[in-house]
Protein backbone atom coordinates (compact mmCIF):
# COMPACT_ATOMS: atom_id res chain seq x y z
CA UNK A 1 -45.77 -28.11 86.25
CA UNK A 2 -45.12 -24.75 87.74
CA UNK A 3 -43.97 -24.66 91.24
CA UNK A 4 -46.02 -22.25 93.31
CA UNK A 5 -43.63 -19.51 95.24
CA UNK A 6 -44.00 -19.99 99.32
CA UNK A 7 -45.52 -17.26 101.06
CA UNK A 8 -44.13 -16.33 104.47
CA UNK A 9 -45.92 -17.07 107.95
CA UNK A 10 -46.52 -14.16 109.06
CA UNK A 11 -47.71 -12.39 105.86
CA UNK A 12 -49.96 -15.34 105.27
CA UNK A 13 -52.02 -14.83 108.24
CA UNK A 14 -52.21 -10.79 107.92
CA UNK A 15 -52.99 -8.81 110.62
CA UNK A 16 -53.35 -10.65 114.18
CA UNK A 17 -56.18 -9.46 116.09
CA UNK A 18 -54.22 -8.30 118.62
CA UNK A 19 -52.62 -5.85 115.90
CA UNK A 20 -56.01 -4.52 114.87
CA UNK A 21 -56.54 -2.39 118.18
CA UNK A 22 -53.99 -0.14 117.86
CA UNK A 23 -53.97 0.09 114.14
CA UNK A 24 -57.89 1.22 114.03
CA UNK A 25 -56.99 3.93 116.58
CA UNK A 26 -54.46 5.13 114.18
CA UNK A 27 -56.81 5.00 111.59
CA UNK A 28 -59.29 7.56 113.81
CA UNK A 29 -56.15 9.47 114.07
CA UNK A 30 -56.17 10.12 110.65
CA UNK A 31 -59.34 10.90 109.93
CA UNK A 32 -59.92 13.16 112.68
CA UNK A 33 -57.05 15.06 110.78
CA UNK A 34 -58.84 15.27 107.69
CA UNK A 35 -62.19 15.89 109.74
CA UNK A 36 -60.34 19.17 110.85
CA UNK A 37 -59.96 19.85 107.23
CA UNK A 38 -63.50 19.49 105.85
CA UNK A 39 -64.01 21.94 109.26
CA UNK A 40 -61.38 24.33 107.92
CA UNK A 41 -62.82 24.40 104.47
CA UNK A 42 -66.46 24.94 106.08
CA UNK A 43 -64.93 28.01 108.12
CA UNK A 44 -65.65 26.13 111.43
CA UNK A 45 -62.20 26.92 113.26
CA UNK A 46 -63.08 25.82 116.60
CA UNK A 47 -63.88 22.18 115.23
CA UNK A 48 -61.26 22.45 113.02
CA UNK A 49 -58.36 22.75 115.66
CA UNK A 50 -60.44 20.41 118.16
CA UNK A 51 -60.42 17.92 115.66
CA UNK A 52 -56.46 18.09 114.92
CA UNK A 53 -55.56 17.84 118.93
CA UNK A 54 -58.11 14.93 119.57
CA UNK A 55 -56.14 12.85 116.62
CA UNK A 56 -53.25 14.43 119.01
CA UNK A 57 -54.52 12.76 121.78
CA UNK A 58 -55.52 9.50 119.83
CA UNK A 59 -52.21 9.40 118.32
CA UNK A 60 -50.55 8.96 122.19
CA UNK A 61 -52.68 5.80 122.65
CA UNK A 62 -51.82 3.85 119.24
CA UNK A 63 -48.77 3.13 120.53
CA UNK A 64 -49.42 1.96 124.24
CA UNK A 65 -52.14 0.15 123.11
CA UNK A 66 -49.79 -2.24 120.79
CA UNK A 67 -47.16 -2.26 123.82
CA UNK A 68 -49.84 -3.33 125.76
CA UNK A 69 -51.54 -5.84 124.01
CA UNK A 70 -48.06 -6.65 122.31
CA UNK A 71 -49.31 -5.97 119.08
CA UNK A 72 -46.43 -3.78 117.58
CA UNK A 73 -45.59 -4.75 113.34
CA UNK A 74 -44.11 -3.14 110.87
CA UNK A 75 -47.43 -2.65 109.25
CA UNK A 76 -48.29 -0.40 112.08
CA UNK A 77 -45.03 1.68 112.26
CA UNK A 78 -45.38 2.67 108.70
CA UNK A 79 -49.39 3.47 109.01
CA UNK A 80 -48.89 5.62 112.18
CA UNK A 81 -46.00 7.81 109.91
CA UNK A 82 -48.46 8.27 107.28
CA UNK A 83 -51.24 9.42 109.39
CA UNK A 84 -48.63 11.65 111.39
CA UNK A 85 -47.79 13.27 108.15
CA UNK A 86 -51.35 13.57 107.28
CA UNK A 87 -52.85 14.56 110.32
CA UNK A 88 -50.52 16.94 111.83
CA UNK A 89 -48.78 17.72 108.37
CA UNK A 90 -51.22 18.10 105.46
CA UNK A 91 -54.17 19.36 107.99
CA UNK A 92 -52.82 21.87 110.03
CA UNK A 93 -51.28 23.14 106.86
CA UNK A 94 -54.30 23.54 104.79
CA UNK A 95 -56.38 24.57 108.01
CA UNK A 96 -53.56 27.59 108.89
CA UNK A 97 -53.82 28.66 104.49
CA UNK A 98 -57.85 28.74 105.13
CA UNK A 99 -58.00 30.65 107.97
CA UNK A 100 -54.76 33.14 107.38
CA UNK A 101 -51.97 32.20 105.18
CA UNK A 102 -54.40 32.64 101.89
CA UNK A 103 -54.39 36.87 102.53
CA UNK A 104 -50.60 36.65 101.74
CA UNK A 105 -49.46 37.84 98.52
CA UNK A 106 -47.50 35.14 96.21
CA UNK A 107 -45.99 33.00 99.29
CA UNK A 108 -48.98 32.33 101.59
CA UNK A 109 -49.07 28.65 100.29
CA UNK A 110 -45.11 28.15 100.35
CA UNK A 111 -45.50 29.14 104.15
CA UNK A 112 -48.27 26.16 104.55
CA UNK A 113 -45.94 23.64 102.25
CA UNK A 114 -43.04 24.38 104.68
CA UNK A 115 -45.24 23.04 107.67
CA UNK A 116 -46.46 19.86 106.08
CA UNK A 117 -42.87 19.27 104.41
CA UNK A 118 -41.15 19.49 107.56
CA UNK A 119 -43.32 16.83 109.36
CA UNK A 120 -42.95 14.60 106.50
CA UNK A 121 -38.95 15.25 106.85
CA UNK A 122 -39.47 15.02 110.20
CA UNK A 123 -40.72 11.24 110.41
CA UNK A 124 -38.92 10.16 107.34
CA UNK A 125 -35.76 11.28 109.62
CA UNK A 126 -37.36 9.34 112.35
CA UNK A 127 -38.16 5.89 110.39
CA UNK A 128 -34.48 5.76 108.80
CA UNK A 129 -33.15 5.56 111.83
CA UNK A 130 -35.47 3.12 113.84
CA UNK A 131 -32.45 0.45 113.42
CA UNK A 132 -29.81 2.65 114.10
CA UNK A 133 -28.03 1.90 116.79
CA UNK A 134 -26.28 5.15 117.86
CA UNK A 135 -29.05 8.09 118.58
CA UNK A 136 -27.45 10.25 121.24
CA UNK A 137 -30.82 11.59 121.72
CA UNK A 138 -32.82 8.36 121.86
CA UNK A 139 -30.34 6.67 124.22
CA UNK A 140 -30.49 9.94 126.68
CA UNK A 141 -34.44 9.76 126.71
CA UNK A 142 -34.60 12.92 124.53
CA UNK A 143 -35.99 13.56 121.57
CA UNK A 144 -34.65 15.31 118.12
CA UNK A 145 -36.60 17.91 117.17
CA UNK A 146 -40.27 18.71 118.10
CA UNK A 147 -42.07 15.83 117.70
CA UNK A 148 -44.93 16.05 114.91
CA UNK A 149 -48.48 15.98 117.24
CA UNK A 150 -46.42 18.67 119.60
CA UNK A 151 -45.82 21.11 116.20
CA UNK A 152 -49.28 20.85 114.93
CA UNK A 153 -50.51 22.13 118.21
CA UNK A 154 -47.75 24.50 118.47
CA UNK A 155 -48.55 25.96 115.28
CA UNK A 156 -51.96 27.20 116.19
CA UNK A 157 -50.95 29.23 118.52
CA UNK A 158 -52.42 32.62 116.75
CA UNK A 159 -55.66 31.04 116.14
CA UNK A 160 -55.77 30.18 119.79
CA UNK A 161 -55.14 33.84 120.81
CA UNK A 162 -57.29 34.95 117.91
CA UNK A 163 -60.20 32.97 119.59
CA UNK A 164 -59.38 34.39 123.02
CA UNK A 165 -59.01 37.75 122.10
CA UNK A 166 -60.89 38.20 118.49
CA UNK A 167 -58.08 40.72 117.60
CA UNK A 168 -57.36 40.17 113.66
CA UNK A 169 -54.33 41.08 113.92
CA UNK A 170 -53.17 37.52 115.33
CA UNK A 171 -54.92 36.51 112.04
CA UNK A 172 -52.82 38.50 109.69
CA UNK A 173 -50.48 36.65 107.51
CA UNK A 174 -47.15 38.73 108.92
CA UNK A 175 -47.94 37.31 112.12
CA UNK A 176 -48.51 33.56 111.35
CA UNK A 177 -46.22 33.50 108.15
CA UNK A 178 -43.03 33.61 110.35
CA UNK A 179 -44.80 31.72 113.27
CA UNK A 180 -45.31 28.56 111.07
CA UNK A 181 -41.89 28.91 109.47
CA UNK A 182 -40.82 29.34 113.00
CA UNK A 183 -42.53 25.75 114.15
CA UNK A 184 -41.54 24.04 111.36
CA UNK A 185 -37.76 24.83 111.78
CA UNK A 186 -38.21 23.05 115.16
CA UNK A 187 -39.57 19.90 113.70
CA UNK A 188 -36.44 19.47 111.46
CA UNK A 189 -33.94 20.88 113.59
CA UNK A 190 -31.69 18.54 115.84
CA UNK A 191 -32.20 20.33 119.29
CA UNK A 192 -32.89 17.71 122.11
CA UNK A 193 -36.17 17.80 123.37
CA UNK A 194 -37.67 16.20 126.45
CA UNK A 195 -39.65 13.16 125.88
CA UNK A 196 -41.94 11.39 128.73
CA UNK A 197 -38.97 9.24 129.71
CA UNK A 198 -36.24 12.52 130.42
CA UNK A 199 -38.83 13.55 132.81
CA UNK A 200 -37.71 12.70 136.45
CA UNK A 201 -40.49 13.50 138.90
CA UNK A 202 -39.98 13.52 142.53
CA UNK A 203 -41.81 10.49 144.38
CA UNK A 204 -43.12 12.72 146.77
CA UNK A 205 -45.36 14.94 144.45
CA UNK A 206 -47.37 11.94 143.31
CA UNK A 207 -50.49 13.31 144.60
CA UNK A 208 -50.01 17.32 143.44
CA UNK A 209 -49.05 15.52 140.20
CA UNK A 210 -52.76 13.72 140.21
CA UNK A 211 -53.99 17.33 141.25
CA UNK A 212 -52.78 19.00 138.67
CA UNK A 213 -53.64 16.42 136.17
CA UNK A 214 -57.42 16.85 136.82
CA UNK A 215 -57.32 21.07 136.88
CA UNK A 216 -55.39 20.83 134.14
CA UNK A 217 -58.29 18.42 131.98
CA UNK A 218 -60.93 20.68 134.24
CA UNK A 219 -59.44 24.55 132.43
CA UNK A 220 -59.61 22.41 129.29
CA UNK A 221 -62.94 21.61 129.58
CA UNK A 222 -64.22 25.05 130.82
CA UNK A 223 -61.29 27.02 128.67
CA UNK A 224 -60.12 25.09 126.09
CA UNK A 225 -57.95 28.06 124.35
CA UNK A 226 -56.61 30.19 127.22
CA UNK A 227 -55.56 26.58 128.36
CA UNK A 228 -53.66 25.59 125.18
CA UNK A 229 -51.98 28.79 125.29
CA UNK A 230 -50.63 28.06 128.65
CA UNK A 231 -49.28 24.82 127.51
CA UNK A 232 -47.69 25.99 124.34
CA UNK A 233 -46.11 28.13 126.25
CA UNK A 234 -44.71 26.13 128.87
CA UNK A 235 -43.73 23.14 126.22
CA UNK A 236 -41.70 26.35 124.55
CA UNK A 237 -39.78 27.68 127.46
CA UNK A 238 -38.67 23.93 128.33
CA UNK A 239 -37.14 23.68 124.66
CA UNK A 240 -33.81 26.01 125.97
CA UNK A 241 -34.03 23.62 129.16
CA UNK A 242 -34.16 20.63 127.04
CA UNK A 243 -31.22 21.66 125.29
CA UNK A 244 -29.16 22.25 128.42
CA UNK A 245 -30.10 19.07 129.95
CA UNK A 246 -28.84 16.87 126.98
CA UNK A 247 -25.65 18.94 126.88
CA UNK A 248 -25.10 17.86 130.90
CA UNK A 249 -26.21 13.74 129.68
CA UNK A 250 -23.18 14.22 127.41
CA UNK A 251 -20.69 15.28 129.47
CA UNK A 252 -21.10 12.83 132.03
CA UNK A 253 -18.69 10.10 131.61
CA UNK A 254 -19.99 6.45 129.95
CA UNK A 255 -20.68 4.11 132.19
């Protein structure tokens, strides 16, 4: 009689319930991303973008949720990477070929491949070395590259001045061509970038911190673009700081 094959524990009882919080918010995640498509497609730009930076948002919470409620698994690692590459690699590119990158002649679509190929390099980069023990980066708090959420919203930046202004010439493919090329460089590249946890904040600037945390969701609410601009910009000009930092983590001696 043939001997039926043991199925492991934990793959016998699927997904815990604890697991299932997280995972359906990075399942919303995803399909806000393709949400911004079907926006893209119906020439609704506003929604379009909105759509991308609310998976953005949702895409912060997937994984404090599961630290919270302990319900990390493998099963969610590799669903969050594919809706990462989706969401703020297959969407923003087809959104940025809709609205611009379509006008250029012969290599418009190259220009939106290099976007989503670079966040799919990007997190197959990152998952290859989840059980590596030596990231410089990692072990500094930084982070390698431009993480993918941060170049999606990066990306946009001419559609967010072309919404502020209405000037077609932040629409033209010579401007956003080298602009996504640009972003996408950053994704790959192996600068140090500042995560949450290389950010050192004062203990005395609790409160302004609070304050500025409400204007800040306050100007997005009453100027969502002007206000994205603003933060772009900022999350730029940190990059050269970023890089400096990491360079004075690695000359101080090991402890």
């Amino acid at each position: 009689m043939r001997q039926r094959r043991a199925v492991p524990r934990g793959l016998r009882r699927g997904i815990t319930l604890r697991m299932l919080a997280p995972n359906a918010v990075t399942a919303m995640a995803l399909c806000f991303g393709l949400t911004g498509v079907r926006y893209g497609i119906s020439g609704d730009w506003e929604r379009a973008v909105l759509s991308i930076l609310f998976a953005g948002v949702l895409d912060g919470l997937d994984g404090r949720i599961a630290r919270l409620l302990r319900g990390e698994s493998r099963f969610g690692a590799e669903l969050d990477s594919l809706s990462d590459s989706i969401a703020f690699g297959v969407a923003p590119a087809l959104i940025l070929y809709l609205w611009s990158l379509h006008a250029m002649p012969k290599f418009g679509w190259i220009f939106a491949l290099a976007h989503a190929l670079s966040c799919a390099l990007r997190l197959a980069r990152f998952n290859a070395n989840i059980d590596v023990e030596e990231q410089p980066h990692k072990s500094a708090g930084f982070l390698t590259g431009v993480p993918a959420p941060a170049g999606a919203g990066l990306t946009f930046v001419p559609l967010y001045l072309w919404l502020v202004t209405g000037e077609e010439i932040f629409r033209a493919w010579y401007v956003v061509a080298p602009w996504t090329a640009f972003i996408a460089f950053l994704m790959i590249s192996n600068i140090a970038t500042y995560s949450w946890s290389a950010l050192r904040l004062r203990k005395r600037i609790r409160l302004e911190l609070i304050a500025l945390v409400g204007l800040l969701a306050a100007a997005l609410a009453t100027q969502p673009w002007l206000t994205l601009l603003l933060i772009c910009a900022v999350y730029v000009l940190l990059i050269p700081f970023g890089i400096l930092s990491y360079a004075k983590v690695r000359k101080q001696p090991a402890v």
